[in-house]
Protein backbone atom coordinates (compact mmCIF):
# COMPACT_ATOMS: atom_id res chain seq x y z
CA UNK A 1 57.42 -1.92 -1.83
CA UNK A 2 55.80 1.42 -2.19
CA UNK A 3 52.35 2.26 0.39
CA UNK A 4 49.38 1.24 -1.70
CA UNK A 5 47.10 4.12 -2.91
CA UNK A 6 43.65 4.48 -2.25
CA UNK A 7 41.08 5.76 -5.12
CA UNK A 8 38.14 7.17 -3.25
CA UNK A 9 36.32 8.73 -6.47
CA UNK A 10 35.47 8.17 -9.86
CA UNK A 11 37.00 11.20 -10.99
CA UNK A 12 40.83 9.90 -9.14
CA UNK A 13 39.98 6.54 -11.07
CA UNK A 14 40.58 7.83 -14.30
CA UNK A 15 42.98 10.01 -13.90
CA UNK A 16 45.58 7.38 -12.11
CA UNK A 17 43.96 4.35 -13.73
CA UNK A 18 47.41 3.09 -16.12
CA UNK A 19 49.50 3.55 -12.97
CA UNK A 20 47.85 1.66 -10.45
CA UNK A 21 49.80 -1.51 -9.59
CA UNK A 22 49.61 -4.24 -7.06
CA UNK A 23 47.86 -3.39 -3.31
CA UNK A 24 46.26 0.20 -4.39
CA UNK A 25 42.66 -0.08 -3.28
CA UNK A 26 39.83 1.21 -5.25
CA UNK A 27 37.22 2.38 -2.72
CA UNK A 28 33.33 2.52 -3.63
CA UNK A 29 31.03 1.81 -6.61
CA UNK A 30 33.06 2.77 -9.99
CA UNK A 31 30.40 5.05 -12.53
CA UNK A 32 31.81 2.61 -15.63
CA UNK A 33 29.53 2.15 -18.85
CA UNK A 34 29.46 -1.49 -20.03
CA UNK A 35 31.79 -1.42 -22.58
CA UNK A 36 34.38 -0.10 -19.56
CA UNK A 37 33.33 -2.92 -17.63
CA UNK A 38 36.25 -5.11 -18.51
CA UNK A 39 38.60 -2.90 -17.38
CA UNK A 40 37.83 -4.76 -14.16
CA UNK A 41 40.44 -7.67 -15.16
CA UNK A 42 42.99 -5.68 -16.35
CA UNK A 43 43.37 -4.06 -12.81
CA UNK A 44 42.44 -7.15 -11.24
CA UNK A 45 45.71 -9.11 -13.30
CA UNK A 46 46.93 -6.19 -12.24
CA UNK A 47 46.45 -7.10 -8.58
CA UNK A 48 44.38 -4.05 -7.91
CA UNK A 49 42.12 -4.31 -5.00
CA UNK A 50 38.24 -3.09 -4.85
CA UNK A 51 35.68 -2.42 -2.31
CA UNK A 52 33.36 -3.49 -2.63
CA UNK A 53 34.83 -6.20 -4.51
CA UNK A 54 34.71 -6.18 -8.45
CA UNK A 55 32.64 -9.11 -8.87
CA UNK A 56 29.81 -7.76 -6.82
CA UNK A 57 29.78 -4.44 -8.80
CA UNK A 58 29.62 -6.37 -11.87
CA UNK A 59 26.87 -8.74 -10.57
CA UNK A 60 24.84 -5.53 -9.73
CA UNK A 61 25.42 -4.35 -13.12
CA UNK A 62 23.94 -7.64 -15.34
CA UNK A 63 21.07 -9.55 -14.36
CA UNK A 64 22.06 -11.84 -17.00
CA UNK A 65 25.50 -12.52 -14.78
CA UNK A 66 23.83 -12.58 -11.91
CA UNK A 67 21.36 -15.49 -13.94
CA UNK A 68 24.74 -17.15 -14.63
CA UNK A 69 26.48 -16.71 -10.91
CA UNK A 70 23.10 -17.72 -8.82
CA UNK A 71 21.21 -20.21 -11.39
CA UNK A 72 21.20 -23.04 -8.43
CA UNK A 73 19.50 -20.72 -6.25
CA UNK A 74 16.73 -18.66 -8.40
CA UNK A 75 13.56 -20.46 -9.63
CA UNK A 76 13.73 -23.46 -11.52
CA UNK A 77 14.81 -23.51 -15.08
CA UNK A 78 15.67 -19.71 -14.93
CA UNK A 79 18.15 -18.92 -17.89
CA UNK A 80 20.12 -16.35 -19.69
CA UNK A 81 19.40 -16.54 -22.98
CA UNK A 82 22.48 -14.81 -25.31
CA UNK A 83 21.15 -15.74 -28.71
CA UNK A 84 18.76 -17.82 -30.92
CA UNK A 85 20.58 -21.08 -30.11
CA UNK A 86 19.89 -20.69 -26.40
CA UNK A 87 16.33 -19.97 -26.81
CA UNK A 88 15.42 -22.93 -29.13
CA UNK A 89 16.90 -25.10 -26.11
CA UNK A 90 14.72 -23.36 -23.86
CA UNK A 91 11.62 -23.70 -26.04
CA UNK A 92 12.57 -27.52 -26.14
CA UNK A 93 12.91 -28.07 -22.01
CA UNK A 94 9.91 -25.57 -21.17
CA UNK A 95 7.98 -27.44 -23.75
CA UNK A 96 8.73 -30.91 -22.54
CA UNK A 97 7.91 -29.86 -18.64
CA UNK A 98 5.02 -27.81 -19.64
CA UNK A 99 5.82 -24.45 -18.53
CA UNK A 100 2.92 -21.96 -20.10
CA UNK A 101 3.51 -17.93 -18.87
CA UNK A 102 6.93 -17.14 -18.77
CA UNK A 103 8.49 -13.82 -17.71
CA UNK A 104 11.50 -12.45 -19.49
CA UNK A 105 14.24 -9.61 -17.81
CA UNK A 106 16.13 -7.11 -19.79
CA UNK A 107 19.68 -7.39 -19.02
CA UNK A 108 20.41 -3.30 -17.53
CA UNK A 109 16.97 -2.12 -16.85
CA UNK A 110 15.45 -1.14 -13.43
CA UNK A 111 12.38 -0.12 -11.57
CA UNK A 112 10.00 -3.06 -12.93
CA UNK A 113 10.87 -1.43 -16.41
CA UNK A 114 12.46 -3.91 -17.88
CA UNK A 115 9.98 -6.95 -17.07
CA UNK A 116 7.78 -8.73 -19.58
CA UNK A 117 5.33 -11.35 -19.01
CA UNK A 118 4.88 -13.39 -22.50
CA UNK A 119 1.54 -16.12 -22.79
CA UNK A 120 4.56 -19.00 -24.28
CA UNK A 121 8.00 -18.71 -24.74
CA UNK A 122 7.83 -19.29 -27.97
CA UNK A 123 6.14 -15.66 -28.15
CA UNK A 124 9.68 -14.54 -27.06
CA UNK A 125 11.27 -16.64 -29.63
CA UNK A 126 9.20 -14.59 -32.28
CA UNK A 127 9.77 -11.17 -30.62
CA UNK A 128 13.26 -11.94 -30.49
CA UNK A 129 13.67 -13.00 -33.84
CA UNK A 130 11.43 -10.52 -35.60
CA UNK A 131 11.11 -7.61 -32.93
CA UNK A 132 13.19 -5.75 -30.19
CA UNK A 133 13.99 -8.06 -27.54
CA UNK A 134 18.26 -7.36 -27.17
CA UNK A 135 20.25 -10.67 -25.73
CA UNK A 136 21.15 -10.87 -23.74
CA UNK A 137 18.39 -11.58 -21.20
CA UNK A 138 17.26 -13.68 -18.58
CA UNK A 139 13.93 -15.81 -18.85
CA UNK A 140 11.76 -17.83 -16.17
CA UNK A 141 8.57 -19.34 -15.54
CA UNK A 142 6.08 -17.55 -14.72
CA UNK A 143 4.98 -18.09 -11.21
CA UNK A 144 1.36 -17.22 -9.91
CA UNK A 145 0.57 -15.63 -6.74
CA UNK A 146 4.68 -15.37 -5.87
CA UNK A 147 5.27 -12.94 -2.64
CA UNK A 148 7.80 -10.57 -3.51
CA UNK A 149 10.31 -9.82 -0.38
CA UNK A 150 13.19 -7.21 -0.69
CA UNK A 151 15.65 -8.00 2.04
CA UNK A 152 18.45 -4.55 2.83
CA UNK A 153 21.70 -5.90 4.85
CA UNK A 154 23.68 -3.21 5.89
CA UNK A 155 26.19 -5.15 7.96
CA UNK A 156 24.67 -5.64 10.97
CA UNK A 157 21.66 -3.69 10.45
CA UNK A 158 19.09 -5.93 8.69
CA UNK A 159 15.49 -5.18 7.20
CA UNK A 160 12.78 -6.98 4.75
CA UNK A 161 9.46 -6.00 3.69
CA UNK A 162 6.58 -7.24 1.22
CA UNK A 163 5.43 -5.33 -1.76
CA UNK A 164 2.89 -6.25 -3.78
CA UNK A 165 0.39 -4.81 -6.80
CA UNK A 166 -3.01 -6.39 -6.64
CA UNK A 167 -3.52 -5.03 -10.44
CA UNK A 168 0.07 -5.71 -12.04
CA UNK A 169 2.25 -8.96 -11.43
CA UNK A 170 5.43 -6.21 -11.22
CA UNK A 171 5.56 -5.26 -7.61
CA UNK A 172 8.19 -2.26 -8.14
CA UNK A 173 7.05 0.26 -5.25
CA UNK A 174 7.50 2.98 -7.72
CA UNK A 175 4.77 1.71 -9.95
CA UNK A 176 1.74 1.36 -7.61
CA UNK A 177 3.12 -1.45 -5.62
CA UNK A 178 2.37 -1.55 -2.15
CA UNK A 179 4.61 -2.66 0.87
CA UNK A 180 4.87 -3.87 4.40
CA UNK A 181 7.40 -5.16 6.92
CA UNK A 182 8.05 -8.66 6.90
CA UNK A 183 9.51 -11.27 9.86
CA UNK A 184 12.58 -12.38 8.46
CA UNK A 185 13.08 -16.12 9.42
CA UNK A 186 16.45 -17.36 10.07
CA UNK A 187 17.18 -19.70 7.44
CA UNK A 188 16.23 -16.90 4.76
CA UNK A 189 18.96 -14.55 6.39
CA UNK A 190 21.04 -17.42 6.07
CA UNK A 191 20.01 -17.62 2.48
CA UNK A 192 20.79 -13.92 2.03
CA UNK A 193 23.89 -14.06 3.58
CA UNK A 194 25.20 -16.86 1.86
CA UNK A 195 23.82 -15.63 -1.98
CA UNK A 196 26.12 -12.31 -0.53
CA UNK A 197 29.03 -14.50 0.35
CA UNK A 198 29.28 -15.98 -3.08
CA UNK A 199 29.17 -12.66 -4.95
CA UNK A 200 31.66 -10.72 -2.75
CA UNK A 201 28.72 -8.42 -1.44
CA UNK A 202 29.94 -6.50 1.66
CA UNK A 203 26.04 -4.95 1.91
CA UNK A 204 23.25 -5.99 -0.39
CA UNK A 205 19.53 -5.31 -1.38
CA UNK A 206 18.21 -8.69 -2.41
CA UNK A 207 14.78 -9.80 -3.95
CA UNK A 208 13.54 -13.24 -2.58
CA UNK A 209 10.86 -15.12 -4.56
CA UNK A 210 8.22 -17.44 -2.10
CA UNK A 211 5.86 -19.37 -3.97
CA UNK A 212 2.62 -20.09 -2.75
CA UNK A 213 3.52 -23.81 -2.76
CA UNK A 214 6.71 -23.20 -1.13
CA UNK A 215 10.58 -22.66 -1.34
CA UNK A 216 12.96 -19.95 -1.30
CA UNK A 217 14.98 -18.52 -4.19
CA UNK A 218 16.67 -15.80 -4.89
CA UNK A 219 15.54 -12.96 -7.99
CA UNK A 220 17.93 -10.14 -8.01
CA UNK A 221 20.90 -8.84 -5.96
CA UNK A 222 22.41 -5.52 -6.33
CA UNK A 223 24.80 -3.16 -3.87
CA UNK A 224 22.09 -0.30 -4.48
CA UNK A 225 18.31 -0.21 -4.49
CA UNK A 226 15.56 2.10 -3.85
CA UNK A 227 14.57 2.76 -0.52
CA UNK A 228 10.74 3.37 -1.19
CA UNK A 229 8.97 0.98 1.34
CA UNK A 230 12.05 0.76 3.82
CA UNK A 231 12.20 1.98 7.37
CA UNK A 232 15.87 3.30 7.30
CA UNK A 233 16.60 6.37 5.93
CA UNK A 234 18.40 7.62 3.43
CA UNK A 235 20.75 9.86 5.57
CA UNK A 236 21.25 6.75 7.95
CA UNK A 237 21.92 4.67 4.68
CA UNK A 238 24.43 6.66 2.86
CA UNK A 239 26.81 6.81 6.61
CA UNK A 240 26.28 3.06 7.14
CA UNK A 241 27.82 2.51 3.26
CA UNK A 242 30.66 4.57 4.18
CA UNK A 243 30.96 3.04 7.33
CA UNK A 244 31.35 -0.40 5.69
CA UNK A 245 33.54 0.73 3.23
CA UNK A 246 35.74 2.69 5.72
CA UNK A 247 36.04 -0.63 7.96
CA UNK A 248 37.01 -2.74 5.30
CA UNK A 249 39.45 -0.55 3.80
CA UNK A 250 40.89 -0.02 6.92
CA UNK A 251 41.20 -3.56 7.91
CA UNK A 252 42.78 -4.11 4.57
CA UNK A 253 45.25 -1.28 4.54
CA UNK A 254 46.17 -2.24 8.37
CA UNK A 255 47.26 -5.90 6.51
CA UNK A 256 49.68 -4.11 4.16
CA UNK A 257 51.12 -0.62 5.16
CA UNK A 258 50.48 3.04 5.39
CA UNK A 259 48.80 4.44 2.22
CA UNK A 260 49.01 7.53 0.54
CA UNK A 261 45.56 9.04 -0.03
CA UNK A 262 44.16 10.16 -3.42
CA UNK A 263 40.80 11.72 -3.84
């Protein structure tokens, strides 16, 4: 059996794509646009290797799959909704457990930008129908007075802080939001690491939700984030990514045989 390869860029992706076979290693975040996204199982049928792994950079990409992958652990009766069908069941189960606000999430958007607070879901029923609203998306309950947390796990090097908007219920930092640092207890590390464990995250940003009235769930993970409101740096956070991935590709390539490099 041949050394395995190891893709280190986007650029080396493409151009060796239809001849990677079994043990090559594709190392860091692929650049893909959705409709290259499935390429993932080819290469993974393929027995193509990824770090990080190819379910977590396709969880970062969708909060719709990440809706689907984490439903037991996000806010009750949070849903992705991929068409009319689904949202009639929703208006039926909201109805009956008398849910009022809800908030609904664009599948790909970022920053806050893609958030929308609606007065009933069955306003989103008539925007979807008669308006603008794309499925796939993900829709929730609206929850009062929520504190926002953003958790960054860099390996070992762990961080939270708060951020709140006292005039807008989205707390983005880069929309007026404010921030501070915030204790960590150790059964929400726990939580974090475990919601990382199931998606194949070797590093993470995470959201956590904590309601006033208690409880602990998770609202988006991702392998990138801003770092507006974090202490670490961005110098310091670009060489502990490559770190990471350098360890892990290393351990893997130590469990096979010598590679042969492609940049």
């Amino acid at each position: 059996m041949s050394a395995p390869r190891v893709i280190s860029s986007n650029k080396a992706f493409r151009e060796h794509y239809h001849d990677l076979t079994r043990g090559d290693l594709v190392l860091g975040v692929l650049n893909l646009t959705p409709c290259e996204e499935t390429l993932f199982v080819d290469l993974l049928t393929r027995g193509v290797r990824f770090i990080p792994s190819a379910l977590s950079q396709l969880l970062s990409k969708s909060k719709a799959f990440q809706a689907q992958v984490y439903q037991s652990i996000m806010f009750p009766r949070t849903k992705v909704i991929r068409n009319r069908y689904d949202l009639i069941l929703a208006i039926n189960e909201y109805q009956e457990a008398g849910v009022g606000e809800v908030v609904t999430k664009q599948d790909r958007a970022n920053c806050g930008l893609g958030i929308h607070r609606w007065r009933h879901v069955e306003d989103v029923y008539n925007q979807a129908c008669f308006g603008t609203l794309a499925y796939p998306f993900v829709l929730q309950p609206f929850v009062p007075g929520v504190r926002d947390v953003r958790v960054i796990i860099l390996d070992d090097y762990v961080e939270a802080y708060w951020r709140h908007n006292p005039v807008n219920f989205r707390n983005n930092l880069y929309h007026g939001g404010l921030s501070g640092p915030y204790d960590l207890s150790d059964e929400e590390l726990t939580f974090c690491r475990q919601a990382m464990k199931r998606g194949g995250f070797p590093y993470a940003h995470l959201d956590l939700m904590l309601p006033e009235g208690g409880g602990l769930y998770l609202s988006e993970i991702s392998l990138r984030g801003g770092l507006k409101g974090a202490r670490i740096g961005k110098e310091e956070y670009r060489r502990r990514i490559e770190a990471i991935h350098q360890g892990l590709a290393e351990k893997y390539l130590a469990s096979v045989s010598s590679p042969s490099r492609v940049e």
